[in-house]
N, C-alpha and C. Protein backbone atom coordinates (compact mmCIF):
# COMPACT_ATOMS: atom_id res chain seq x y z
N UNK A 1 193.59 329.44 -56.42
CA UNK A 1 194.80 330.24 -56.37
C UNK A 1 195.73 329.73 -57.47
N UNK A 2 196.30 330.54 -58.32
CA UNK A 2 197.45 330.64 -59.07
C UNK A 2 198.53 330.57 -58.78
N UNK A 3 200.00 329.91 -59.40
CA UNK A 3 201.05 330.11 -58.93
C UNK A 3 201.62 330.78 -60.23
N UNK A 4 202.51 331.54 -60.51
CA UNK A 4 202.71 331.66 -62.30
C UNK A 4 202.33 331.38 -63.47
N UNK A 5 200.67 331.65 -63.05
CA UNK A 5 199.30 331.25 -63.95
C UNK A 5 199.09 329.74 -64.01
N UNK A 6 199.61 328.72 -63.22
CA UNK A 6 199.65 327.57 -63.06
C UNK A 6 198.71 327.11 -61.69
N UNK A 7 197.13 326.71 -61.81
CA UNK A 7 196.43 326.61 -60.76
C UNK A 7 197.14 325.41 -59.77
N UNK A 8 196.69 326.18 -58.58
CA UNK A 8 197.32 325.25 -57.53
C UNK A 8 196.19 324.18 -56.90
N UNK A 9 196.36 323.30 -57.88
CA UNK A 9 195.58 321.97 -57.68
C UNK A 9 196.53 320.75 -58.73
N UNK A 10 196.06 319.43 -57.89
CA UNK A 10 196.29 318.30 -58.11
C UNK A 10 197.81 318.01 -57.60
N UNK A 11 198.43 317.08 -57.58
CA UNK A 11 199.63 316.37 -57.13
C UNK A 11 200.54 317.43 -57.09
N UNK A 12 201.51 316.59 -56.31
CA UNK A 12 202.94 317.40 -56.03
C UNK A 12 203.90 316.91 -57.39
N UNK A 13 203.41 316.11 -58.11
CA UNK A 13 204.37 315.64 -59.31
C UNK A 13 203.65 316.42 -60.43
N UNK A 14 202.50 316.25 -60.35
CA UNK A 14 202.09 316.83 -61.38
C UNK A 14 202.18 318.68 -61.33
N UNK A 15 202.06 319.08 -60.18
CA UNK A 15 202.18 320.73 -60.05
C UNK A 15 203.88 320.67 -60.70
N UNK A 16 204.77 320.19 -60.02
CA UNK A 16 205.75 319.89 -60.35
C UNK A 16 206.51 320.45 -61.75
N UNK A 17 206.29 319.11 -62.71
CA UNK A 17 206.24 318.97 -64.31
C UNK A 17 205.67 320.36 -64.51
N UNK A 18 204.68 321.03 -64.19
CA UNK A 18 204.14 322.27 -64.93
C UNK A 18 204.94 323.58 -64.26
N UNK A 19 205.96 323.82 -63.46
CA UNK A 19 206.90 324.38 -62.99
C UNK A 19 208.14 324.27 -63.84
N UNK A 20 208.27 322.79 -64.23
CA UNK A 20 209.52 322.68 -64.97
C UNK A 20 209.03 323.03 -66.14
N UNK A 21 208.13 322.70 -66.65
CA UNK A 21 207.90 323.55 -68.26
C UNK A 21 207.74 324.81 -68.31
N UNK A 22 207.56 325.62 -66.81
CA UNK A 22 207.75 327.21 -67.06
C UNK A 22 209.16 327.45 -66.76
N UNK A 23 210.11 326.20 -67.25
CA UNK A 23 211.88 326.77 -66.96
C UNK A 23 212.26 326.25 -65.80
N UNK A 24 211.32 326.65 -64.83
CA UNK A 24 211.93 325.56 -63.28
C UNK A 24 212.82 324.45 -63.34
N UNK A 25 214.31 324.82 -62.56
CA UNK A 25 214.50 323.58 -62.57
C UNK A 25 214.71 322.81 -61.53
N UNK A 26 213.88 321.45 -61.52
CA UNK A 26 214.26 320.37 -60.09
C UNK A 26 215.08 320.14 -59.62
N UNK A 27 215.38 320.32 -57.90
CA UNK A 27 216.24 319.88 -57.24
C UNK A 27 216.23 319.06 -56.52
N UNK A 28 215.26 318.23 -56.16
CA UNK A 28 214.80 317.23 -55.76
C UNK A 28 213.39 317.57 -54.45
N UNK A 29 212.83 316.37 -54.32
CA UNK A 29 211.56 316.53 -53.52
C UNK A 29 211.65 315.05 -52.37
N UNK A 30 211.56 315.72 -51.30
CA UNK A 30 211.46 315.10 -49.85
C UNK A 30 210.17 315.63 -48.86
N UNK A 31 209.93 314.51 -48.18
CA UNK A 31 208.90 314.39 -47.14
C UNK A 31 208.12 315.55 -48.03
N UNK A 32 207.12 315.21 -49.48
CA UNK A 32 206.27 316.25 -49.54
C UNK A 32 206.44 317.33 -50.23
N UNK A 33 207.80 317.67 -49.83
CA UNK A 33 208.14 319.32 -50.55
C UNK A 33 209.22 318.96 -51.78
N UNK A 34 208.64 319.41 -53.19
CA UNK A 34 209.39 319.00 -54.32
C UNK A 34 210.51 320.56 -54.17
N UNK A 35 211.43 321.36 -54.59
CA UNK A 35 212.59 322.40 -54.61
C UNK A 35 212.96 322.37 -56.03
N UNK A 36 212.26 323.41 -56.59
CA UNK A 36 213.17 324.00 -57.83
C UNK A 36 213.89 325.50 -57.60
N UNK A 37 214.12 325.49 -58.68
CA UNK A 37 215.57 326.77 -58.83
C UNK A 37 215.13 327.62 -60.13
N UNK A 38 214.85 328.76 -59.98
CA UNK A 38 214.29 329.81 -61.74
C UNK A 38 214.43 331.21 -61.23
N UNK A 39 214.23 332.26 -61.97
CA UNK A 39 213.98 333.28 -61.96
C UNK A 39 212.50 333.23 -61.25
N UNK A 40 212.48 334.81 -60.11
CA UNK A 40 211.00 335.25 -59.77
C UNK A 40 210.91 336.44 -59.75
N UNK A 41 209.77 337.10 -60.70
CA UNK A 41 209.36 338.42 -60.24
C UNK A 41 210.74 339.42 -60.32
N UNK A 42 211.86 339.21 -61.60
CA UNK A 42 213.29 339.71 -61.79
C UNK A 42 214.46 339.27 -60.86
N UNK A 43 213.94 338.24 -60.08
CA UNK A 43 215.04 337.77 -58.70
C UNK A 43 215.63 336.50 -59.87
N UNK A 44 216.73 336.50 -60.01
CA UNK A 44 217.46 334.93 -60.26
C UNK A 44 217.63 334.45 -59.44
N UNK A 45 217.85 333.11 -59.44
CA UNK A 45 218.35 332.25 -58.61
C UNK A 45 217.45 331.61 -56.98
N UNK A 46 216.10 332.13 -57.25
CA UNK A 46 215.06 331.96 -56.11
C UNK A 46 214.80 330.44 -55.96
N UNK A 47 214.64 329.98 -54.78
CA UNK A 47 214.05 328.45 -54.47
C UNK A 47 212.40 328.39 -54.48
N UNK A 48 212.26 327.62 -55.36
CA UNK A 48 210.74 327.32 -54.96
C UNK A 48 210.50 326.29 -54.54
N UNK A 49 209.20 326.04 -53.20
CA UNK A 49 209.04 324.83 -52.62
C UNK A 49 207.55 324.69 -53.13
N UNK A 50 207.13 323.67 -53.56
CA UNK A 50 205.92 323.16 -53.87
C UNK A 50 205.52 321.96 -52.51
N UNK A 51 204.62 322.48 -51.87
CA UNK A 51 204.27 321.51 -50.59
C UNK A 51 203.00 320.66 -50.38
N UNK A 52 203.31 319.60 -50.52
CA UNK A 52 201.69 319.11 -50.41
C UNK A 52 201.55 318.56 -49.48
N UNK A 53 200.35 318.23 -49.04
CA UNK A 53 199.57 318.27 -47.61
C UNK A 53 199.71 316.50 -47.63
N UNK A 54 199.35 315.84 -46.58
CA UNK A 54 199.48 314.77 -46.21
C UNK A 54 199.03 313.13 -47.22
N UNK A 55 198.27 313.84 -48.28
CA UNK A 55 197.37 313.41 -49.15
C UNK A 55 197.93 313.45 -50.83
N UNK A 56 199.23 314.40 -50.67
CA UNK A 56 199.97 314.22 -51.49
C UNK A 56 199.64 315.40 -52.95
N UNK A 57 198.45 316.21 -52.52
CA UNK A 57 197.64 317.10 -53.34
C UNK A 57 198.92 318.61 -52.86
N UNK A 58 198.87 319.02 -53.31
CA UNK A 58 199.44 320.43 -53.73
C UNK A 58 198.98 321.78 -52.66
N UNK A 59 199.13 322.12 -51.82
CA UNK A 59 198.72 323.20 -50.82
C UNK A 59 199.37 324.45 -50.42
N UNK A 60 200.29 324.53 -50.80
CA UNK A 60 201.38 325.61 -50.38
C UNK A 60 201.98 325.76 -51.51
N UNK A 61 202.76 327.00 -51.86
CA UNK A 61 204.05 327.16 -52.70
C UNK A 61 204.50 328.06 -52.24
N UNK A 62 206.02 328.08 -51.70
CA UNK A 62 206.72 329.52 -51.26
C UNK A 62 208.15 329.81 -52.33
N UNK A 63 208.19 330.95 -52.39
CA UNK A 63 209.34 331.60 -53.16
C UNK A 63 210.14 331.88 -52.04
N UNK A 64 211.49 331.71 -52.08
CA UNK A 64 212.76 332.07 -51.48
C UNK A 64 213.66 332.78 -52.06
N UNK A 65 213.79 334.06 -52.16
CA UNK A 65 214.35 335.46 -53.22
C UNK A 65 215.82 334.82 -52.49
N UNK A 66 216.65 335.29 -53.14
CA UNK A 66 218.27 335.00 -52.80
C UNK A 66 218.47 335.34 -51.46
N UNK A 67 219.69 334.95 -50.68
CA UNK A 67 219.95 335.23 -49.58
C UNK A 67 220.53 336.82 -49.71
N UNK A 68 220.53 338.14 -48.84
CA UNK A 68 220.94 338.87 -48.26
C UNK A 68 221.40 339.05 -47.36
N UNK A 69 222.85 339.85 -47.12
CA UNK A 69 223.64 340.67 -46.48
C UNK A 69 223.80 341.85 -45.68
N UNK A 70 222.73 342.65 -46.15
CA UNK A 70 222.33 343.72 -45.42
C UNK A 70 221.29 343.86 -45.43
N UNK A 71 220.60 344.54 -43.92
CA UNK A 71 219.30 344.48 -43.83
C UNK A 71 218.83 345.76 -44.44
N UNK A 72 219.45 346.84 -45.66
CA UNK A 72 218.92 347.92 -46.48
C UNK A 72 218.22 346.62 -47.92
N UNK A 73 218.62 346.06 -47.80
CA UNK A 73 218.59 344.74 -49.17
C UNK A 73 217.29 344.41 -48.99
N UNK A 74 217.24 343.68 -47.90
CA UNK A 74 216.30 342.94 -47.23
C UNK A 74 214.77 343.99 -47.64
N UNK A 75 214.96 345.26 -46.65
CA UNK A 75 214.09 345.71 -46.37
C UNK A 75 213.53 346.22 -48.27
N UNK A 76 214.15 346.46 -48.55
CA UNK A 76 214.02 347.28 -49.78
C UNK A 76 213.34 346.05 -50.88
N UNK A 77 213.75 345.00 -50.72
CA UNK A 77 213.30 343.98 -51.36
C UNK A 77 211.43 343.44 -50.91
N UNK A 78 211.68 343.45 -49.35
CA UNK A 78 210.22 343.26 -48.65
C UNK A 78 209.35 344.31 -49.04
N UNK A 79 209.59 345.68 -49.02
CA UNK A 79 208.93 346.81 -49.43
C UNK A 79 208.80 347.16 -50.76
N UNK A 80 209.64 346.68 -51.69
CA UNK A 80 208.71 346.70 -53.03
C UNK A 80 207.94 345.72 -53.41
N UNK A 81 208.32 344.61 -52.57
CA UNK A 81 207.10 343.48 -53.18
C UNK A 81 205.39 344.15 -52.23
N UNK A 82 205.77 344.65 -50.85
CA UNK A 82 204.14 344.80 -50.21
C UNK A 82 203.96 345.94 -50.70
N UNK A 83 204.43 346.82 -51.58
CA UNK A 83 203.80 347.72 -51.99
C UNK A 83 203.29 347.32 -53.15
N UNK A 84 204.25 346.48 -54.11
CA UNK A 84 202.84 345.50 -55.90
C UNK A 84 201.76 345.26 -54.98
N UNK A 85 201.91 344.21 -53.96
CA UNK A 85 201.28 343.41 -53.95
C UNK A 85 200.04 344.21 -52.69
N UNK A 86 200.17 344.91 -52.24
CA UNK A 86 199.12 346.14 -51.58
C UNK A 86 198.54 346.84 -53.03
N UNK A 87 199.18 347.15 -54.14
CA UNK A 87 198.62 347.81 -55.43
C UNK A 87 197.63 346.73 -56.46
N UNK A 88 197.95 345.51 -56.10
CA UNK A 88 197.38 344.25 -56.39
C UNK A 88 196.01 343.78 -56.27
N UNK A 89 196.23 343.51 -54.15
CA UNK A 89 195.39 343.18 -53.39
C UNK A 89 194.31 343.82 -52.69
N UNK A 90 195.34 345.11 -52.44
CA UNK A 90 194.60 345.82 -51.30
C UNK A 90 195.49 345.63 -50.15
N UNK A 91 195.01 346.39 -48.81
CA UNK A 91 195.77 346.81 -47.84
C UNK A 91 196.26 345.65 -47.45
N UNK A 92 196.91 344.75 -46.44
CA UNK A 92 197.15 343.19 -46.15
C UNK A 92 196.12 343.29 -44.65
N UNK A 93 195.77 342.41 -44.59
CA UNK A 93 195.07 341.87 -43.50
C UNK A 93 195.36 341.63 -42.55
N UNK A 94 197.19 341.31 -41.84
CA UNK A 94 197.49 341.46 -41.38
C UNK A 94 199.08 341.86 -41.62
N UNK A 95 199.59 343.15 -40.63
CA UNK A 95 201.02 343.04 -41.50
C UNK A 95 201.07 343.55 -39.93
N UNK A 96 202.38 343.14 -39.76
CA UNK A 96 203.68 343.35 -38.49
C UNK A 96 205.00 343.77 -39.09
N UNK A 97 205.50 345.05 -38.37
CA UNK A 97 206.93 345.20 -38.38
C UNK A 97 207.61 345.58 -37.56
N UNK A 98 208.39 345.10 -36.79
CA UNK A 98 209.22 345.24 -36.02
C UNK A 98 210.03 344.08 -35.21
N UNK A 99 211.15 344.90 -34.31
CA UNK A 99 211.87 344.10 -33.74
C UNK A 99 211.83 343.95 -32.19
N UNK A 100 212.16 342.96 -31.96
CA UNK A 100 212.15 342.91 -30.04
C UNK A 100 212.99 343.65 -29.68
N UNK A 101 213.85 343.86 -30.15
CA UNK A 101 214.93 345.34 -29.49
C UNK A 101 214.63 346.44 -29.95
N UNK A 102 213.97 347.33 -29.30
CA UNK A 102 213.69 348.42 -29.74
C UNK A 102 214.91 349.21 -30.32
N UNK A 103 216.29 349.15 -29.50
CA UNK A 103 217.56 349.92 -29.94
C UNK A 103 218.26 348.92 -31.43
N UNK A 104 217.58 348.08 -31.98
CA UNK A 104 218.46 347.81 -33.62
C UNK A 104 218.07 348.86 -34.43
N UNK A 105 219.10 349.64 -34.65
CA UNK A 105 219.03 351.17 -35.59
C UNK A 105 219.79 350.94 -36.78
N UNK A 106 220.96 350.09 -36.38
CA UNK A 106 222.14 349.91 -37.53
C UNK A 106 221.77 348.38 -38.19
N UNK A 107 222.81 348.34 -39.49
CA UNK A 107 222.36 347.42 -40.48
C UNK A 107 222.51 346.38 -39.69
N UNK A 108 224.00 346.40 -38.63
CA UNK A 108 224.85 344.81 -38.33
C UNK A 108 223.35 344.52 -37.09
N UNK A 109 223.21 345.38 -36.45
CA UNK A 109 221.61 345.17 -35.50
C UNK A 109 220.80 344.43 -35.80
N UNK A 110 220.07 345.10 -37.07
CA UNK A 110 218.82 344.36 -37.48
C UNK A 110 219.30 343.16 -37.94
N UNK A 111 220.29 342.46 -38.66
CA UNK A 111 220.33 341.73 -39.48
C UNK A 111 220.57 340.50 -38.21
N UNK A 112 221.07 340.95 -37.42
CA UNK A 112 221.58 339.72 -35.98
C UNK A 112 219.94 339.97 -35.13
N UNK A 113 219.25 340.67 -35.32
CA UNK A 113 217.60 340.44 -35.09
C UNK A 113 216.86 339.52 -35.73
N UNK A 114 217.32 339.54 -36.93
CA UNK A 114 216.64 338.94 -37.81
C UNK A 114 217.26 337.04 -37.80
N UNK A 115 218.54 337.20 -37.62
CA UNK A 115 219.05 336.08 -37.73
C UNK A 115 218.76 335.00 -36.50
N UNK A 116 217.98 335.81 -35.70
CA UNK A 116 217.88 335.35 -33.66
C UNK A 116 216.81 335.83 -33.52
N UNK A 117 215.68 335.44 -34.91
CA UNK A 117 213.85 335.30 -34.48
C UNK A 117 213.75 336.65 -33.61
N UNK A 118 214.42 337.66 -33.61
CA UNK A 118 213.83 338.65 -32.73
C UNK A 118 213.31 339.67 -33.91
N UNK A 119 213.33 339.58 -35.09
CA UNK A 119 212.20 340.29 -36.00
C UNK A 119 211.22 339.86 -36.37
N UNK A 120 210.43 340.62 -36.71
CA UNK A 120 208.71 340.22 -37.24
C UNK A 120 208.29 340.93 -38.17
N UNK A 121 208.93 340.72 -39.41
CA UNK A 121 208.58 341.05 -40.49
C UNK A 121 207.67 340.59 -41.40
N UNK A 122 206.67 340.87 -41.45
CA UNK A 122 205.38 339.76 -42.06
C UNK A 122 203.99 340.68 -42.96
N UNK A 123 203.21 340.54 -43.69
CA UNK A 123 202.09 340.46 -43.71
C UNK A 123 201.08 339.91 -44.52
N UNK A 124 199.58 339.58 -44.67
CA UNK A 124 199.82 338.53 -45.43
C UNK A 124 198.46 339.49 -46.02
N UNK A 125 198.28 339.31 -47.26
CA UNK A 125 196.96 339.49 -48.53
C UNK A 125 196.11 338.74 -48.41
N UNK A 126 194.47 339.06 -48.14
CA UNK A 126 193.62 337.79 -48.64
C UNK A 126 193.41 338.38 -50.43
N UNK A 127 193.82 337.05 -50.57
CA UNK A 127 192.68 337.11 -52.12
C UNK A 127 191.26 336.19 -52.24
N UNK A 128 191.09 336.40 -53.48
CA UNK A 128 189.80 335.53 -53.80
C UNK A 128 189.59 334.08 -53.52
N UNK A 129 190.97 333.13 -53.57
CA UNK A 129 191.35 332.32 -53.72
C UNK A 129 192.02 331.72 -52.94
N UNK A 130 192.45 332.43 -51.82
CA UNK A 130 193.91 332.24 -51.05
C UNK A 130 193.92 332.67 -50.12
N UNK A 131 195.77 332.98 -49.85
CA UNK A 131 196.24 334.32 -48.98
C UNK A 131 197.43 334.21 -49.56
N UNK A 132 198.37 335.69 -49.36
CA UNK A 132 199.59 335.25 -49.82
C UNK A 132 200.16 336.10 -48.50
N UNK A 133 201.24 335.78 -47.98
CA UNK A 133 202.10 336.05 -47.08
C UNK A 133 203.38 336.18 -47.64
N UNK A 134 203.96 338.02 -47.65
CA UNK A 134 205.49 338.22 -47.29
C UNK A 134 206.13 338.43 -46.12
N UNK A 135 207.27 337.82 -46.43
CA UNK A 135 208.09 337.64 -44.53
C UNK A 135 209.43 337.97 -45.22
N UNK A 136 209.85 338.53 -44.25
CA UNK A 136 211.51 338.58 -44.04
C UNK A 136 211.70 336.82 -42.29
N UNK A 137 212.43 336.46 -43.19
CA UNK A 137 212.80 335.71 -42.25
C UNK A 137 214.24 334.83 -42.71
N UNK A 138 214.58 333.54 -42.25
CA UNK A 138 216.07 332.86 -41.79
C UNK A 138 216.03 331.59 -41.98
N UNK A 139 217.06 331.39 -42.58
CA UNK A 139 217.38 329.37 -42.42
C UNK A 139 218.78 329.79 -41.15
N UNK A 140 219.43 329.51 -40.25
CA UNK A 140 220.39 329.29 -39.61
C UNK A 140 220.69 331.12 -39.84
N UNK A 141 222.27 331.26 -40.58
CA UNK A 141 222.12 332.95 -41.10
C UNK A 141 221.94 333.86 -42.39
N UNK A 142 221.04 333.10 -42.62
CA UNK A 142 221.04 333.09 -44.52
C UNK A 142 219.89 333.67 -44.02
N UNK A 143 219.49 335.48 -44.38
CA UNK A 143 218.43 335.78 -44.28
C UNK A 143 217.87 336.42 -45.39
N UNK A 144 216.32 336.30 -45.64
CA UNK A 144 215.98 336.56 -47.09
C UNK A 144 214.57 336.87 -47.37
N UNK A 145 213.89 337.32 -48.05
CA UNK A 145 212.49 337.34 -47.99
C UNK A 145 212.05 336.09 -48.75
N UNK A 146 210.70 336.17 -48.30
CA UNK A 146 210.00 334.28 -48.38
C UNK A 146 208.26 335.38 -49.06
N UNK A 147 207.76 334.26 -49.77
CA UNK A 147 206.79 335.08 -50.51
C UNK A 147 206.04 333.33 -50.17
N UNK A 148 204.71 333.26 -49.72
CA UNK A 148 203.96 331.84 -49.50
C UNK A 148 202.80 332.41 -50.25
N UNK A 149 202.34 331.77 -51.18
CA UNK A 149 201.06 331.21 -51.49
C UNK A 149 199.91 330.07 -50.88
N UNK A 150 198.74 330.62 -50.41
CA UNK A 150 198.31 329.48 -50.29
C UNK A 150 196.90 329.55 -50.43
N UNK A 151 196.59 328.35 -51.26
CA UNK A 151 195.39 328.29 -51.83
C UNK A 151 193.55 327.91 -50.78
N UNK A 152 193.20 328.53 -50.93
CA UNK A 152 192.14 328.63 -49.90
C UNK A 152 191.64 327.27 -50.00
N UNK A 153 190.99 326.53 -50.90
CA UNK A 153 190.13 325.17 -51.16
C UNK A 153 191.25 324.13 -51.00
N UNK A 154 192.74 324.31 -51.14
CA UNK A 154 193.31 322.98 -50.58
C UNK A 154 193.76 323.20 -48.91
N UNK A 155 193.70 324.71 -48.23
CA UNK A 155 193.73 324.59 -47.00
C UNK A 155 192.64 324.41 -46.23
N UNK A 156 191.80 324.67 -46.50
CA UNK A 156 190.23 324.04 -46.32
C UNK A 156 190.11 322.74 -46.17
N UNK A 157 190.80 321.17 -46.96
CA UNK A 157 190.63 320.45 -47.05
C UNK A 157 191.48 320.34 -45.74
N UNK A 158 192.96 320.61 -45.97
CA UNK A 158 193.73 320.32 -45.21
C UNK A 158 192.92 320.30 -43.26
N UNK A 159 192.55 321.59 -43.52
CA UNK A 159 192.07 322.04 -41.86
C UNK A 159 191.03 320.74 -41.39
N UNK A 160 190.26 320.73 -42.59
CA UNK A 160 188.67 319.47 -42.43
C UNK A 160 189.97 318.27 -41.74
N UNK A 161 190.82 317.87 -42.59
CA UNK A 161 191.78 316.30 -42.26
C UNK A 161 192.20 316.64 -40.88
N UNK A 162 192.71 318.02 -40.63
CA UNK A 162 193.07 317.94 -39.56
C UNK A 162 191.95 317.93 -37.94
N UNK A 163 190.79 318.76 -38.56
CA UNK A 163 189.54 318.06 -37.46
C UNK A 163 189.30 317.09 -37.20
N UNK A 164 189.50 316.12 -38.30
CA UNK A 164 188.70 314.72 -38.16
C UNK A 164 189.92 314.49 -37.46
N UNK A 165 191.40 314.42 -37.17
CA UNK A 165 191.79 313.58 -36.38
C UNK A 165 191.98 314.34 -35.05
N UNK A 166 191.27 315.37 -34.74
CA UNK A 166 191.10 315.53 -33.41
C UNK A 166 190.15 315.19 -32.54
């Protein structure tokens, strides 16, 4: 799997450095997850998390598109990315939409759905390599779409580490 033509293998320092030479810039890296700051896909100002697995190798990368205000933003933002990325991939493999309240009709609704885990906005692409998963989802009330990459041969490893210690 690819991240911005940058294969997703080897270290979290080294994936790193090759983020910052595509412009990324570092915001620092804790327990694992390094945080830069760049343009994505025409979004300014997106967070990227580079996550590596227990072993310190590179396994995850998620995009964090800016926070939104209204859930017309939101949605409109989630729905042009699963429609590239359905024109990309193919249909998603699994996709969910909806909310636990059937009556959120209005913007201030959905967005207090969304902010209180009662939406399920999700679906995720297999590729050759991977999967990639778009979500609408929340930090506290900062809600936003989240774009995850993840590379099939380092979650593979990951799953094997996690058998052996069961």
């Amino acid at each position: 799997m690819k991240f911005k033509g940058i294969p997703m293998e080897g270290t979290l320092l080294s994936f790193t450095l090759k983020l910052k030479a595509k412009g990324y810039v570092p915001l620092g890296t804790e327990d694992g997850v390094s945080v830069l700051k760049g343009e994505f896909a025409g979004y300014k100002n997106c967070h990227i998390y580079a996550v590596a697995d227990k072993s310190g190798m590179i396994c995850r990368v998620c995009v964090e598109f800016p926070k939104m205000d209204k859930w017309a933003d939101l949605e409109s933002c989630y729905s042009s990315y699963k429609d590239m990325l359905t024109e990309k991939y193919g249909e998603p493999k699994v996709c969910v939409e909806e909310f636990q309240n059937k009556y959120a009709d209005d913007d201030n609704s959905r967005m207090y759905e969304v902010q209180f885990d009662r939406c399920k906005y999700h679906c995720t692409f297999a590729c050759k390599n991977g999967d990639i998963t778009l979500e609408i989802t929340h930090q506290k009330f900062d809600c936003f779409v989240q774009l995850s990459y993840y590379d099939k041969a380092n979650q593979d490893k990951l799953r094997q580490n996690i058998m052996e210690d069961l």
